[in-house]
PDB file of N, CA and C in Angstrom:
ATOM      1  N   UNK A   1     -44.248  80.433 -37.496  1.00  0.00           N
ATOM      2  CA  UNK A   1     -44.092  80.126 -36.089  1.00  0.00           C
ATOM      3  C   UNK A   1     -43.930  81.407 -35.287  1.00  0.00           C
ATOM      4  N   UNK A   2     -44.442  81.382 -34.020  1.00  0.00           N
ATOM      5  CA  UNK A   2     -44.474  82.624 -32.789  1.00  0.00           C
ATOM      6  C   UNK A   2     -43.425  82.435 -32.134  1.00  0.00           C
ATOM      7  N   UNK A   3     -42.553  83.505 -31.539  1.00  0.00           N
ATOM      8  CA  UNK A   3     -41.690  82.854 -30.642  1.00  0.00           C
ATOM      9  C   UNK A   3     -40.826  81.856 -30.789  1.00  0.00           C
ATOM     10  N   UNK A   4     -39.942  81.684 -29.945  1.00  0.00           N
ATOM     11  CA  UNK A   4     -38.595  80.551 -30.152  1.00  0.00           C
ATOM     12  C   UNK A   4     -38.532  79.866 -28.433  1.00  0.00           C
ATOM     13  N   UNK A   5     -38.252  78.719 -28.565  1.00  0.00           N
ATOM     14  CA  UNK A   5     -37.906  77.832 -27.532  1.00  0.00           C
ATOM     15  C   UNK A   5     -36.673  76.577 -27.711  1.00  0.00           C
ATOM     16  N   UNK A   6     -36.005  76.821 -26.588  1.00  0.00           N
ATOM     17  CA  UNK A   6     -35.068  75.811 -26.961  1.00  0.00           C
ATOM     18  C   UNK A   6     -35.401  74.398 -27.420  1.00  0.00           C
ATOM     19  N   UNK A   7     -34.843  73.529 -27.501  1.00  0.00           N
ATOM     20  CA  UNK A   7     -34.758  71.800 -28.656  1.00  0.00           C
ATOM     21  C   UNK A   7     -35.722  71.668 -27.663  1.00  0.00           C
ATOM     22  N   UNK A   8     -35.112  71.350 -26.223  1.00  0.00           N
ATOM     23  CA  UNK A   8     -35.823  70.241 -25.424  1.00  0.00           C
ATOM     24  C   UNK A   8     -36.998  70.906 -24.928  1.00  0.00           C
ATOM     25  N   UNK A   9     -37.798  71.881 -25.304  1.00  0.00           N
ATOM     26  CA  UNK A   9     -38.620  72.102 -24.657  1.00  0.00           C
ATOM     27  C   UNK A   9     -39.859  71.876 -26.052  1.00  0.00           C
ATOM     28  N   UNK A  10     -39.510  71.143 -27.241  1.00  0.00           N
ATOM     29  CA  UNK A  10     -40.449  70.963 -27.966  1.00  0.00           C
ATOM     30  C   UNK A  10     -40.707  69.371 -28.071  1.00  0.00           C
ATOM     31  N   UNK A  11     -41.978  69.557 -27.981  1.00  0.00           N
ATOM     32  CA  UNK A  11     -42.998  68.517 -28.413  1.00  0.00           C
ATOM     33  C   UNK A  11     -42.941  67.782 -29.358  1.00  0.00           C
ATOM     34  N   UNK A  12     -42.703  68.268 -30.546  1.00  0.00           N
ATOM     35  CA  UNK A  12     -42.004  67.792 -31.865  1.00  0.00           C
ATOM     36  C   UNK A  12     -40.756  66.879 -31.619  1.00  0.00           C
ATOM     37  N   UNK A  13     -39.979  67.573 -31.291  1.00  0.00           N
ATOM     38  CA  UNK A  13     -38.464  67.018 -31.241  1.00  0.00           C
ATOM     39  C   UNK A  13     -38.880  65.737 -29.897  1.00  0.00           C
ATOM     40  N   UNK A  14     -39.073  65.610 -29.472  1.00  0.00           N
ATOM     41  CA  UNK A  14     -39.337  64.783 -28.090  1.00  0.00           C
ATOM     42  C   UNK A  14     -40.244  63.477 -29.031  1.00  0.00           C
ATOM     43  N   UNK A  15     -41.283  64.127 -29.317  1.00  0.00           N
ATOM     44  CA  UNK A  15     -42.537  63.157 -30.167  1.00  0.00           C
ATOM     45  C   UNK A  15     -41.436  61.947 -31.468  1.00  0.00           C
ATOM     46  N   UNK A  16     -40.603  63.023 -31.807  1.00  0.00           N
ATOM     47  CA  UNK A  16     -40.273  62.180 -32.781  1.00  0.00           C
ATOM     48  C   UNK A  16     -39.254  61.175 -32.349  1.00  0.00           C
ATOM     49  N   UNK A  17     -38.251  61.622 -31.257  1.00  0.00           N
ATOM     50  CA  UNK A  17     -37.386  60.988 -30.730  1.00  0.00           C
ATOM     51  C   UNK A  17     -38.094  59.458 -30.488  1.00  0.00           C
ATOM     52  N   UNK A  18     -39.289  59.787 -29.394  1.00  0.00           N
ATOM     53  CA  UNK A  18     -40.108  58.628 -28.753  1.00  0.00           C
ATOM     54  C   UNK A  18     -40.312  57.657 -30.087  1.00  0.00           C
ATOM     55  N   UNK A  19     -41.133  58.198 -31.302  1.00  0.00           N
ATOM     56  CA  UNK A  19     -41.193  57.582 -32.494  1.00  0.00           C
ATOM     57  C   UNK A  19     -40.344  56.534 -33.160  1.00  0.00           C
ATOM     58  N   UNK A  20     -39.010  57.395 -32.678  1.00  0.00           N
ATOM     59  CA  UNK A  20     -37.638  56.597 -33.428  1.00  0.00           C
ATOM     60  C   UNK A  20     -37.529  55.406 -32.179  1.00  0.00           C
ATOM     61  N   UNK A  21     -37.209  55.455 -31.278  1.00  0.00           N
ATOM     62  CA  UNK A  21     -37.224  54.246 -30.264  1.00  0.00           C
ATOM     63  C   UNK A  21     -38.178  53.313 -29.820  1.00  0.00           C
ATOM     64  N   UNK A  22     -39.477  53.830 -30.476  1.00  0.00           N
ATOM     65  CA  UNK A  22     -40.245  52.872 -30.594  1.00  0.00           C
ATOM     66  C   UNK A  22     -40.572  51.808 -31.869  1.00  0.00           C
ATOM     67  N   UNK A  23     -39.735  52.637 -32.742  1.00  0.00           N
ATOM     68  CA  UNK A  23     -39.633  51.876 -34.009  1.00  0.00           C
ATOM     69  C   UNK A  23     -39.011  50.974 -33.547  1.00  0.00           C
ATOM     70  N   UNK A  24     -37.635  51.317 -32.864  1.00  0.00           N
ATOM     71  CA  UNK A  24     -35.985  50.279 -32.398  1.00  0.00           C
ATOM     72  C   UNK A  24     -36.844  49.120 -31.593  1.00  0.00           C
ATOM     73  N   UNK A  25     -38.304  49.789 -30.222  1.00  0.00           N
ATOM     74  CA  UNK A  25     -38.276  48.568 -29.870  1.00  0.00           C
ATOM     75  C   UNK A  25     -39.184  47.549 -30.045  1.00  0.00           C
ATOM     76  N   UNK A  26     -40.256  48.456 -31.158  1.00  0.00           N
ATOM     77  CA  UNK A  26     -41.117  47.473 -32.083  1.00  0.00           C
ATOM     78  C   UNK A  26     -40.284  46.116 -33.316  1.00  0.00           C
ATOM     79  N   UNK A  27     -38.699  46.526 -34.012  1.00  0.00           N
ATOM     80  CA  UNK A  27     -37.730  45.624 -34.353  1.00  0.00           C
ATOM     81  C   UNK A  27     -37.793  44.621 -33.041  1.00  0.00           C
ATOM     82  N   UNK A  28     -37.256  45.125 -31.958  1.00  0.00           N
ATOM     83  CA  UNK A  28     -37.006  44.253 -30.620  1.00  0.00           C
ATOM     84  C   UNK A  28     -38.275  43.561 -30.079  1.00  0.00           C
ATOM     85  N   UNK A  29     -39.435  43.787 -30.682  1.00  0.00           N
ATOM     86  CA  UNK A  29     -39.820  42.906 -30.250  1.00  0.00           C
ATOM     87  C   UNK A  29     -41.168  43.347 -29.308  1.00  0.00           C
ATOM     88  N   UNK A  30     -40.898  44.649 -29.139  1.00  0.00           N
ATOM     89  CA  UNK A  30     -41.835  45.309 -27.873  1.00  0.00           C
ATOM     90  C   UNK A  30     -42.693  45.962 -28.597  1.00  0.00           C
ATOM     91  N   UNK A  31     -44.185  46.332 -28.097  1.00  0.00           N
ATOM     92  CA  UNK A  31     -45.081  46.969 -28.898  1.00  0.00           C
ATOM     93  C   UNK A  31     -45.145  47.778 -28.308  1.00  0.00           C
ATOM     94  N   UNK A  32     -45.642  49.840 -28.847  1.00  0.00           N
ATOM     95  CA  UNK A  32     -45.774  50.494 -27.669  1.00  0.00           C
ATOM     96  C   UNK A  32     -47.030  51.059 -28.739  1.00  0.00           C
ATOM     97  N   UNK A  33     -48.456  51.456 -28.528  1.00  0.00           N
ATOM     98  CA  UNK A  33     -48.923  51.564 -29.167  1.00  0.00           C
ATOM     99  C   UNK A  33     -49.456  53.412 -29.177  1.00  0.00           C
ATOM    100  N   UNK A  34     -49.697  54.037 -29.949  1.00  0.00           N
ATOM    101  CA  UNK A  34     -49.804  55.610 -29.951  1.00  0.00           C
ATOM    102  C   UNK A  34     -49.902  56.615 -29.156  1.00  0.00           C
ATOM    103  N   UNK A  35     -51.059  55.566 -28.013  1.00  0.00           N
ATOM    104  CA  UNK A  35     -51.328  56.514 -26.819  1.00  0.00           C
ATOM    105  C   UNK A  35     -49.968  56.373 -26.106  1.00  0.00           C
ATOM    106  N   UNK A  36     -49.366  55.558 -25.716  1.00  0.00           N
ATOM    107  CA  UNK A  36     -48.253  55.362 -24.899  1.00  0.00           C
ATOM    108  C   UNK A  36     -47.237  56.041 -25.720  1.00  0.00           C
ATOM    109  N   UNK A  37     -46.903  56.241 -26.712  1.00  0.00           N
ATOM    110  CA  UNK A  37     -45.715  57.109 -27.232  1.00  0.00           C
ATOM    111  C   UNK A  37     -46.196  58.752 -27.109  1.00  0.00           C
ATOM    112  N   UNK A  38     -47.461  58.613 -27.008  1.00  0.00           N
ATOM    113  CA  UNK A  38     -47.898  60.880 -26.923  1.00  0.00           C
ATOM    114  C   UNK A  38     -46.977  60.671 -25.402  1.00  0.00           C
ATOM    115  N   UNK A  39     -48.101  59.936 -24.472  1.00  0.00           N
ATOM    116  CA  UNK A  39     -47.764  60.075 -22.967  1.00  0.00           C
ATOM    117  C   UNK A  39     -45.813  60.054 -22.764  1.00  0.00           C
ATOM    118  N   UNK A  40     -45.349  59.270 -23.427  1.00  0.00           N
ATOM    119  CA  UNK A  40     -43.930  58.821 -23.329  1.00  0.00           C
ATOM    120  C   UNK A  40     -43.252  60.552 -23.331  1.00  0.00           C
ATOM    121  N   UNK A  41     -43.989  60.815 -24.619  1.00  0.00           N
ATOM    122  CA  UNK A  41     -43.425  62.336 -25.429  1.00  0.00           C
ATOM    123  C   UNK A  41     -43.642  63.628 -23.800  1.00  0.00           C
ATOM    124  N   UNK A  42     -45.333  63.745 -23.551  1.00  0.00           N
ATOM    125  CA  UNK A  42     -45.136  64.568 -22.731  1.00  0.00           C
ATOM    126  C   UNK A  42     -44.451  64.169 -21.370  1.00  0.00           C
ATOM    127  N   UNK A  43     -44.555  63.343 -21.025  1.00  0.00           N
ATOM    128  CA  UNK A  43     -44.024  62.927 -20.050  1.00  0.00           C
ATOM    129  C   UNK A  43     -42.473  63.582 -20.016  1.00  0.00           C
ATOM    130  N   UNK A  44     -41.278  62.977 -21.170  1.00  0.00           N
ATOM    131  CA  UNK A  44     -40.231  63.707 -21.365  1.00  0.00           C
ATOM    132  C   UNK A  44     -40.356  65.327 -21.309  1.00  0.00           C
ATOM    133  N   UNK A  45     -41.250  65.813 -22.016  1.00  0.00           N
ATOM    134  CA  UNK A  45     -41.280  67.197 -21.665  1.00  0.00           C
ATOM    135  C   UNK A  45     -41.009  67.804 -20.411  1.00  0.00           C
ATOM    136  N   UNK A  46     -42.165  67.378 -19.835  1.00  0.00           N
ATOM    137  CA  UNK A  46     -42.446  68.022 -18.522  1.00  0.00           C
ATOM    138  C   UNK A  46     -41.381  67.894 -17.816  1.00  0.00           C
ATOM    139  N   UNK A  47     -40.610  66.489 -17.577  1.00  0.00           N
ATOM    140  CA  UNK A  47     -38.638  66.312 -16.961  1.00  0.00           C
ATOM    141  C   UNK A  47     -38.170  67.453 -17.474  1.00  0.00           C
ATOM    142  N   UNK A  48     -38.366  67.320 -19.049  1.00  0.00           N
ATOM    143  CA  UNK A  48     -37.057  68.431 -19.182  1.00  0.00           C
ATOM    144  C   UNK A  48     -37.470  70.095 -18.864  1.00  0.00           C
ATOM    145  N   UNK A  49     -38.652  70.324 -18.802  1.00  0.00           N
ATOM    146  CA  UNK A  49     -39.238  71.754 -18.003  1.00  0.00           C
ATOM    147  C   UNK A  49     -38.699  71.596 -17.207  1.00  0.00           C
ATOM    148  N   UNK A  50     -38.624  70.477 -15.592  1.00  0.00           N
ATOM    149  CA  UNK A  50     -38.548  70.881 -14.648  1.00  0.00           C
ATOM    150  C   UNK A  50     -36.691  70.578 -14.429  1.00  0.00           C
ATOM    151  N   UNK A  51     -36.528  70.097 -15.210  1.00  0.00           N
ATOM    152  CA  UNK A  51     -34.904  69.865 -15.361  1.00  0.00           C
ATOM    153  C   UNK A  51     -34.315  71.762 -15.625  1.00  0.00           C
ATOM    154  N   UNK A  52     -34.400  72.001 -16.397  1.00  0.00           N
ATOM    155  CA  UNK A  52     -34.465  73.187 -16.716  1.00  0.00           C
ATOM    156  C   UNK A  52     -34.588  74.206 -15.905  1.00  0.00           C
ATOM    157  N   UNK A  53     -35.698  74.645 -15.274  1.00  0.00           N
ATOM    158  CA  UNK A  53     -36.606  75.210 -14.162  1.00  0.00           C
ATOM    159  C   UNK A  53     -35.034  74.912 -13.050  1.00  0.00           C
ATOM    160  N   UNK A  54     -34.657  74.292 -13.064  1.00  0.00           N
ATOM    161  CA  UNK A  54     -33.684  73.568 -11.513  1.00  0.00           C
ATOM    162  C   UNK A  54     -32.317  74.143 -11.987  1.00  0.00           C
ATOM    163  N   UNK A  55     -32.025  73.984 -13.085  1.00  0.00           N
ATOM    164  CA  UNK A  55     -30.825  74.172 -14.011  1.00  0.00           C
ATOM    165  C   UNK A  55     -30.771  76.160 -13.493  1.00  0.00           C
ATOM    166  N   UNK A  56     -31.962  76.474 -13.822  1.00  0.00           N
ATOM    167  CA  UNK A  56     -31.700  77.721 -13.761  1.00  0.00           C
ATOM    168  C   UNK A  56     -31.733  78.330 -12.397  1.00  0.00           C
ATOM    169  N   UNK A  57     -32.199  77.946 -11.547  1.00  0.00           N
ATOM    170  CA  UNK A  57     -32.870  78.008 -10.017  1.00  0.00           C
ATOM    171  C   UNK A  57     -31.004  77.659  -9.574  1.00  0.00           C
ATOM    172  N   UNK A  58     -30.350  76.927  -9.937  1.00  0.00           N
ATOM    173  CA  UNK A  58     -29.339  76.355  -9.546  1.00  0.00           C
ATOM    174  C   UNK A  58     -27.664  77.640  -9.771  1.00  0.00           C
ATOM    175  N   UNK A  59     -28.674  78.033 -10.990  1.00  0.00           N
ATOM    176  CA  UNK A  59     -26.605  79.444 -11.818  1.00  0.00           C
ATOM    177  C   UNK A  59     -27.402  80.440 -11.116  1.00  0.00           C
ATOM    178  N   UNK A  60     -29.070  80.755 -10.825  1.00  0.00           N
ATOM    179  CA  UNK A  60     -28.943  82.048  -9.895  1.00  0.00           C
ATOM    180  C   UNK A  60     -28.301  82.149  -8.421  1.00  0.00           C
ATOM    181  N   UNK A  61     -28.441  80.902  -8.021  1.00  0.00           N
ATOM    182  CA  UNK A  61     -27.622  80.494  -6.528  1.00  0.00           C
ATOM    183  C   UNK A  61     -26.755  80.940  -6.268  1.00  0.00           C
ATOM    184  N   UNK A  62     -26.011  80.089  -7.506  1.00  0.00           N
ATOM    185  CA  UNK A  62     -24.526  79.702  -7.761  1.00  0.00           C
ATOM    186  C   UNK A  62     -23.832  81.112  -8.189  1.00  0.00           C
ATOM    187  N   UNK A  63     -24.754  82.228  -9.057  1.00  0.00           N
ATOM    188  CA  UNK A  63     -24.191  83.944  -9.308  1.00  0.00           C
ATOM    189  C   UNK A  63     -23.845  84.575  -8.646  1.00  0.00           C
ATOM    190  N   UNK A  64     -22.603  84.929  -8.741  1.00  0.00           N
ATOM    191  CA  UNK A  64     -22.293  86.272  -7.762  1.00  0.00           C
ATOM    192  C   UNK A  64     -22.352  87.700  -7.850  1.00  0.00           C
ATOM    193  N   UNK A  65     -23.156  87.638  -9.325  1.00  0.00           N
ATOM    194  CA  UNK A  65     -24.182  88.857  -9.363  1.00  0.00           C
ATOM    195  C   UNK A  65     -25.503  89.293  -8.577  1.00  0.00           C
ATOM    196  N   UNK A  66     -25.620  90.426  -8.053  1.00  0.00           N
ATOM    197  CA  UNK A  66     -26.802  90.430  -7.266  1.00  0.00           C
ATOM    198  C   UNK A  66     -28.076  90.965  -8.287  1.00  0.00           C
ATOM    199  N   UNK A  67     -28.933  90.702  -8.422  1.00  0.00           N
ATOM    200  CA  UNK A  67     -30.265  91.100  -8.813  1.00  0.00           C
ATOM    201  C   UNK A  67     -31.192  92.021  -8.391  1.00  0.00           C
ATOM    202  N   UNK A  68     -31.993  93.019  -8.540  1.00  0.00           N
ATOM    203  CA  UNK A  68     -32.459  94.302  -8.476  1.00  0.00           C
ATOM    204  C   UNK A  68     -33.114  94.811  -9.533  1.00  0.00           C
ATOM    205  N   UNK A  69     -34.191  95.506  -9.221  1.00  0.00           N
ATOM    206  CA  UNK A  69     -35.431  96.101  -9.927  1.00  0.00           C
ATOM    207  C   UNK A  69     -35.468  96.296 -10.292  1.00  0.00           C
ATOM    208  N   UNK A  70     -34.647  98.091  -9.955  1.00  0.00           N
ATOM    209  CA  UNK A  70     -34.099  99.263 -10.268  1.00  0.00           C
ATOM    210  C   UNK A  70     -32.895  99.229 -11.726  1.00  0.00           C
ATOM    211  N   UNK A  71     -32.752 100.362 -12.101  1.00  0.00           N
ATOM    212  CA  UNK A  71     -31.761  99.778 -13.339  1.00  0.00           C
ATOM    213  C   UNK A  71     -30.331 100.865 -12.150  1.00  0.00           C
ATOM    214  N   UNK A  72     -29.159 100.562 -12.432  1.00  0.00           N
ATOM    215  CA  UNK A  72     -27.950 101.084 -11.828  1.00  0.00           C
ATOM    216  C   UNK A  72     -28.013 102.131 -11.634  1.00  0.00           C
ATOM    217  N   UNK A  73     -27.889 102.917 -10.531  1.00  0.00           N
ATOM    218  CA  UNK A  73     -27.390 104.239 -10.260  1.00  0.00           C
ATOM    219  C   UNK A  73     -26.735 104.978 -11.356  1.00  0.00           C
ATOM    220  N   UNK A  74     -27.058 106.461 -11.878  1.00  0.00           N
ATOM    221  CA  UNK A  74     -26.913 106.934 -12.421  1.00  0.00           C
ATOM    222  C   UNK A  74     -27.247 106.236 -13.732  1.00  0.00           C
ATOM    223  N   UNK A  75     -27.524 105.262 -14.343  1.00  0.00           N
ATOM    224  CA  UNK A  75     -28.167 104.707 -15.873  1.00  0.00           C
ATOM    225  C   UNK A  75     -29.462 104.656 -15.711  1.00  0.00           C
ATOM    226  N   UNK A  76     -29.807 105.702 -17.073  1.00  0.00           N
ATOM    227  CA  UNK A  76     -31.067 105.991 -17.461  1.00  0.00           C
ATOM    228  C   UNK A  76     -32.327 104.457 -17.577  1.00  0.00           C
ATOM    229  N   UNK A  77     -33.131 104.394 -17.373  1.00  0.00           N
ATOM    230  CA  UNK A  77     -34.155 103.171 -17.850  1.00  0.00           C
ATOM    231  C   UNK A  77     -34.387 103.375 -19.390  1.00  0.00           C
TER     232      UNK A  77
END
């Protein structure tokens, strides 16, 4: 594998979740058939991107650190 990404931003973990609750509501009674569990899967994704995306948009607000280009006065780059 390339790179690392947190839980909720994988496809896998989401895909399988959808899997497991569609098992629960195929027991119950409900059919959801393959295409509707991918869509279910990305669908969750993309929430939790933009959940995320907001999450972070939200502690830079909220920081009372200021942000800048430059590296600190007098520290080398």
């Amino acid at each position: 594998m390339n790179g690392t990404k947190v839980w909720w931003q994988s496809k896998t973990v989401w895909g399988s979740i959808v899997a497991l609750l569609a098992g629960v509501a195929t027991l119950a009674g409900v059919k959801l058939d393959a295409t509707l569990q991918d869509q279910l899967a990305e669908l969750i994704v993309g929430a939790a991107n933009i959940a995320g995306g907001a999450i972070a948009w939200y502690g830079r607000a909220k920081a009372e650190g200021v942000l800048s280009w430059r590296t600190s006065e007098g520290a080398k780059p």
